[in-house]
Protein backbone atom coordinates (compact mmCIF):
# COMPACT_ATOMS: atom_id res chain seq x y z
CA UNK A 1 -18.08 -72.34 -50.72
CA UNK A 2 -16.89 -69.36 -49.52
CA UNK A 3 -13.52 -69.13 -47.28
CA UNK A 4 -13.91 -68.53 -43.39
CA UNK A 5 -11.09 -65.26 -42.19
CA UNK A 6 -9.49 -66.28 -39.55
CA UNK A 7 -10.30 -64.27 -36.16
CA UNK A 8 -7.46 -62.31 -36.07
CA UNK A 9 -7.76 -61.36 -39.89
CA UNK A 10 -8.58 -57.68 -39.24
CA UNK A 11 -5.50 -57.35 -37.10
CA UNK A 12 -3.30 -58.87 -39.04
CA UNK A 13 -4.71 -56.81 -41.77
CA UNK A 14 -4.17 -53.30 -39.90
CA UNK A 15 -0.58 -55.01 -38.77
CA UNK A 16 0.09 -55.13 -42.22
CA UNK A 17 -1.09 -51.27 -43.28
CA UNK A 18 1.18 -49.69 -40.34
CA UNK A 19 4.10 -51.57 -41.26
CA UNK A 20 3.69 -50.59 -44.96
CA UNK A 21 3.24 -46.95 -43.95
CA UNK A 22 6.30 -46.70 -42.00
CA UNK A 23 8.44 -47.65 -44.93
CA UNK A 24 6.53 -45.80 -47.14
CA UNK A 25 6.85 -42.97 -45.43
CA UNK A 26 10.34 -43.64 -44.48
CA UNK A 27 12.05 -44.68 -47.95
CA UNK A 28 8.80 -43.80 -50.42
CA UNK A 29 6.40 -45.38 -52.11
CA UNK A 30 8.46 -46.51 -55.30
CA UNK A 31 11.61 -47.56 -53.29
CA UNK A 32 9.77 -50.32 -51.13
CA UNK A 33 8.78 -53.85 -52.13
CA UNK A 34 6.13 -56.35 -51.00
CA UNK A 35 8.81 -58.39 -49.40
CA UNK A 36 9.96 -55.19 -47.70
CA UNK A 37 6.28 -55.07 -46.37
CA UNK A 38 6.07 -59.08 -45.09
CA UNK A 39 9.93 -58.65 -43.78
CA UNK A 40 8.68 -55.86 -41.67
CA UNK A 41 5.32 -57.19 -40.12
CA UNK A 42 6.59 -60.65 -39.71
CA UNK A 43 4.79 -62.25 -42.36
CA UNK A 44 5.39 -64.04 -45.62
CA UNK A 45 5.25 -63.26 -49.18
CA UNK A 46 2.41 -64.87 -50.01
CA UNK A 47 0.22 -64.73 -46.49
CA UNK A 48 0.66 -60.88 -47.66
CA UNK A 49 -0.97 -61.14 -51.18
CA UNK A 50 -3.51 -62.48 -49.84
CA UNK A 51 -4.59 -59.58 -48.05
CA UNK A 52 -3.70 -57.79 -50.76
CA UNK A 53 -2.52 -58.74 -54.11
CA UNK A 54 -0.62 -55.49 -55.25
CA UNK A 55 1.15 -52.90 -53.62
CA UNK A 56 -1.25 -50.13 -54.85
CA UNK A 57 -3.69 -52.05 -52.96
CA UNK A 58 -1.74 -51.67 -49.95
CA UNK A 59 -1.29 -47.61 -50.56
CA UNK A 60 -4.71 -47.45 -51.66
CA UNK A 61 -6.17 -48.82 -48.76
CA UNK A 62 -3.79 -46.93 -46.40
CA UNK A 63 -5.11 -43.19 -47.93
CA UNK A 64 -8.71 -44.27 -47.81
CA UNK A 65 -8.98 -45.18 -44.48
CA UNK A 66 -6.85 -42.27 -43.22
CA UNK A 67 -8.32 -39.32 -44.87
CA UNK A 68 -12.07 -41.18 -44.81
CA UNK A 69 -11.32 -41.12 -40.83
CA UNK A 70 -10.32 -37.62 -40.96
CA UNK A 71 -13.93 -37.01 -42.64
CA UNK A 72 -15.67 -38.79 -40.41
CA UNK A 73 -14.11 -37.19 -37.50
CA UNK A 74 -14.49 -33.79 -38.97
CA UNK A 75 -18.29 -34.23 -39.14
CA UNK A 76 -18.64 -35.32 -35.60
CA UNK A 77 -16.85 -31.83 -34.67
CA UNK A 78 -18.70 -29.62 -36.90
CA UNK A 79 -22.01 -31.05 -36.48
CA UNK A 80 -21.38 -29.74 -32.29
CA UNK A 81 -24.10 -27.58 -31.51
CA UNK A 82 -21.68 -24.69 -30.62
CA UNK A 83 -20.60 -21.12 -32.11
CA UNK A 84 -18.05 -21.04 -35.49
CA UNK A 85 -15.36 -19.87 -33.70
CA UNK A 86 -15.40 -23.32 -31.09
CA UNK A 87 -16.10 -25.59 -33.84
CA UNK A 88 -13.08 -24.64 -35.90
CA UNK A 89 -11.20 -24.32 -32.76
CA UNK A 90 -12.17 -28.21 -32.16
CA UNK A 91 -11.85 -29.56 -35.45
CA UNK A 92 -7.99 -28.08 -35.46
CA UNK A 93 -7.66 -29.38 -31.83
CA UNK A 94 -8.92 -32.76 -33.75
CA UNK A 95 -6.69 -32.53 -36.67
CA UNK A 96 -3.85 -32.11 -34.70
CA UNK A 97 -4.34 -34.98 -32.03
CA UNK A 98 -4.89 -37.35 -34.85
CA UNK A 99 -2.48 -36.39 -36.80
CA UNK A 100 0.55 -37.07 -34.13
CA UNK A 101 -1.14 -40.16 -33.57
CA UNK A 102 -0.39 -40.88 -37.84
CA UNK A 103 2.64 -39.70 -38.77
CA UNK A 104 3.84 -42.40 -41.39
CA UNK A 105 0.08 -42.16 -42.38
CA UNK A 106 -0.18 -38.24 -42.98
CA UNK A 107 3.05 -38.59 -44.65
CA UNK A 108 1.89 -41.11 -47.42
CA UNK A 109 -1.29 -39.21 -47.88
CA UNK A 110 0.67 -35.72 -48.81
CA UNK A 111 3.03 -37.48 -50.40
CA UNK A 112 2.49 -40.55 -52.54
CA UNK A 113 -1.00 -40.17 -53.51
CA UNK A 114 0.51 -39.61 -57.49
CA UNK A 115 1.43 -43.67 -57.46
CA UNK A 116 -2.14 -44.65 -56.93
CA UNK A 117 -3.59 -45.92 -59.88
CA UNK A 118 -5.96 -43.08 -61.49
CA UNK A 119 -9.40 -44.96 -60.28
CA UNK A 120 -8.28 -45.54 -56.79
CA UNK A 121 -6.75 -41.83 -56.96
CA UNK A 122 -10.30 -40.13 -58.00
CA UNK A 123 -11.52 -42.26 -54.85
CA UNK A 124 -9.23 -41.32 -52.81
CA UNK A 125 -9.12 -37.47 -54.06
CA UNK A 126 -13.38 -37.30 -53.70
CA UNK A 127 -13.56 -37.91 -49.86
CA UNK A 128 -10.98 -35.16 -49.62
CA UNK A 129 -12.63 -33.09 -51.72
CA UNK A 130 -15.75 -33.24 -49.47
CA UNK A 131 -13.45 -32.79 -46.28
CA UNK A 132 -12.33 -29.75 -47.64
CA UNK A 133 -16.29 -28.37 -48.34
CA UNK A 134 -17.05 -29.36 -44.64
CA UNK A 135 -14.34 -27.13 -43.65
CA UNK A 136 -14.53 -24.60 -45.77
CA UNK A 137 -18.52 -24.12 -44.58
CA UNK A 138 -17.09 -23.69 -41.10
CA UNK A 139 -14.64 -20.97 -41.99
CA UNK A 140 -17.48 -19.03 -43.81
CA UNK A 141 -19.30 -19.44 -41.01
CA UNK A 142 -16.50 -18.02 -38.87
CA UNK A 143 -16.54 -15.33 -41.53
CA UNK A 144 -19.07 -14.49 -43.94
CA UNK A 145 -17.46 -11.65 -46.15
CA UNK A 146 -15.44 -14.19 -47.23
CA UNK A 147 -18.34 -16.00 -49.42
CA UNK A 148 -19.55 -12.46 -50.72
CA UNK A 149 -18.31 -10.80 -53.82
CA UNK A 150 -17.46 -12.29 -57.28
CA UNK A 151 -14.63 -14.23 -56.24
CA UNK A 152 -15.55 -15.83 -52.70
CA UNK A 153 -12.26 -16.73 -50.68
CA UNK A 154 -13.62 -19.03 -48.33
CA UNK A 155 -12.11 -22.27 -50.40
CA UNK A 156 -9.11 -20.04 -50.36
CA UNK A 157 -8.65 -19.80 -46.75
CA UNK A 158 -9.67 -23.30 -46.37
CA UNK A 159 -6.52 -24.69 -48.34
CA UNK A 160 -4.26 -22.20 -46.33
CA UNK A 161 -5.61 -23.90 -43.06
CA UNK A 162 -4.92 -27.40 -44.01
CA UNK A 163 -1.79 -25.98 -45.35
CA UNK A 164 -0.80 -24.98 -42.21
CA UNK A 165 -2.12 -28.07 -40.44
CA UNK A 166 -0.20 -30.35 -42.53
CA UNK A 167 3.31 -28.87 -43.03
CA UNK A 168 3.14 -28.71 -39.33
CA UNK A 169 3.23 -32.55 -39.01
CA UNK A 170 6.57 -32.05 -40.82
CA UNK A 171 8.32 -30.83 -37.96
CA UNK A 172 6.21 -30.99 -34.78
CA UNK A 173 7.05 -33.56 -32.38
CA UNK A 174 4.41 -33.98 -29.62
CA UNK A 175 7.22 -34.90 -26.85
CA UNK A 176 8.96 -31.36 -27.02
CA UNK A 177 7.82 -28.45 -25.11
CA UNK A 178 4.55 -27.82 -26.86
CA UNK A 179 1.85 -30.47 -26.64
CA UNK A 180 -1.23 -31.02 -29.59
CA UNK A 181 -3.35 -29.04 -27.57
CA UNK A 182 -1.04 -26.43 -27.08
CA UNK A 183 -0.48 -26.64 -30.70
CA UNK A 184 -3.51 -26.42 -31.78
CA UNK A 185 -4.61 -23.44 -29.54
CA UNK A 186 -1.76 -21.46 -31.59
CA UNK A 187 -2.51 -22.69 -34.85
CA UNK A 188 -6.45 -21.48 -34.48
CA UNK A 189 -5.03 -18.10 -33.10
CA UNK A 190 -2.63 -17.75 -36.19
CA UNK A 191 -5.37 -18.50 -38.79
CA UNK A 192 -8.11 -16.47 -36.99
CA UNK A 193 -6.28 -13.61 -35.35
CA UNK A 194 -2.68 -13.40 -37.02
CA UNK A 195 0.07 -13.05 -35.20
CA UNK A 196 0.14 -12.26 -31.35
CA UNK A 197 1.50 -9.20 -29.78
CA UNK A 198 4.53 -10.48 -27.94
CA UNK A 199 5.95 -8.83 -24.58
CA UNK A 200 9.66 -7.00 -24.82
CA UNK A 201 12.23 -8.74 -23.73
CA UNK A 202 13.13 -7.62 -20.08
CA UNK A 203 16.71 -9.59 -19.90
């Protein structure tokens, strides 16, 4: 006979993956332990294993559902019946958002993917693969000389954007002067446009 979960199983579960995240992020994959995890979501050693019996398990399940959300959330923007130019616009405008809204979790995806055992890593590394075609369709949409010729740079540019999208999570802090939308707005103008002309300073 199978076991019953509890009602509150999928909370406890996802109480479990954001406390994990915020130490991994914090002190590293390889520096925390699974009684590091229950200490910090209020649970014990072995209510935790059986959620999930290893700590890979833990990290595994935290990239999956992080960079599968950013896929699914990416093909909602793109599939917008709206020119290129918005669509990127949006999905950066997306990125962004979501992505202060994640920090521990964007940090353990850039970061600690190399400690994932190498079946859960292929898993992990295929749904970004395909988040990286979706994109990289948009920008050669945005630009189509950038698909032509032997060596088409559209892939190219692709990486460079998420690049940019990511190593700005390192710093940005949505509570200074500059909001995510704000953010975003200068990160699309940067990739599509380069920098801005910028008036002289009248002081």
């Amino acid at each position: 006979m199978s076991r019953v979960r509890a009602d509150d199983y999928q909370d406890k579960r996802q109480a479990i993956l954001d406390a994990a995240a915020v130490l991994f992020a914090r002190s590293g994959y390889a520096n925390v332990k699974m009684m590091d995890i229950a200490q910090a979501c209020g649970a014990s050693k072995s209510m935790l294993y059986h959620y999930f019996p290893r700590k890979e398990d833990v990290l595994f399940q935290i990239m999956k559902e992080q960079v599968q959300s950013y896929l699914e959330a990416t093909e909602a923007v793109l599939a917008q019946p709206s020119p290129p130019q918005d669509r990127l616009r949006a999905f950066v405008t997306m990125w962004v958002r979501k992505s202060t809204q994640a920090r521990a979790r964007i940090t353990v995806l850039m970061y600690e993917l190399k400690f994932l055992p190498r079946r859960q890593r292929a898993i992990v590394s295929e749904v970004a693969r395909r988040l990286i075609d979706r994109v990289a369709e948009i920008v050669s949409q945005v630009n189509p000389a950038l698909k032509e010729g032997g060596s088409p740079r559209h892939r190219t540019y692709t990486l460079l954007l998420f690049g940019l999208l990511n190593w700005t999570e390192v710093w940005f802090r949505s509570t200074g002067p500059l909001g995510p939308d704000e953010m975003a707005e200068m990160i699309h103008g940067l990739f599509l446009h380069g920098l801005p002309a910028v008036p002289p300073d009248k002081g």
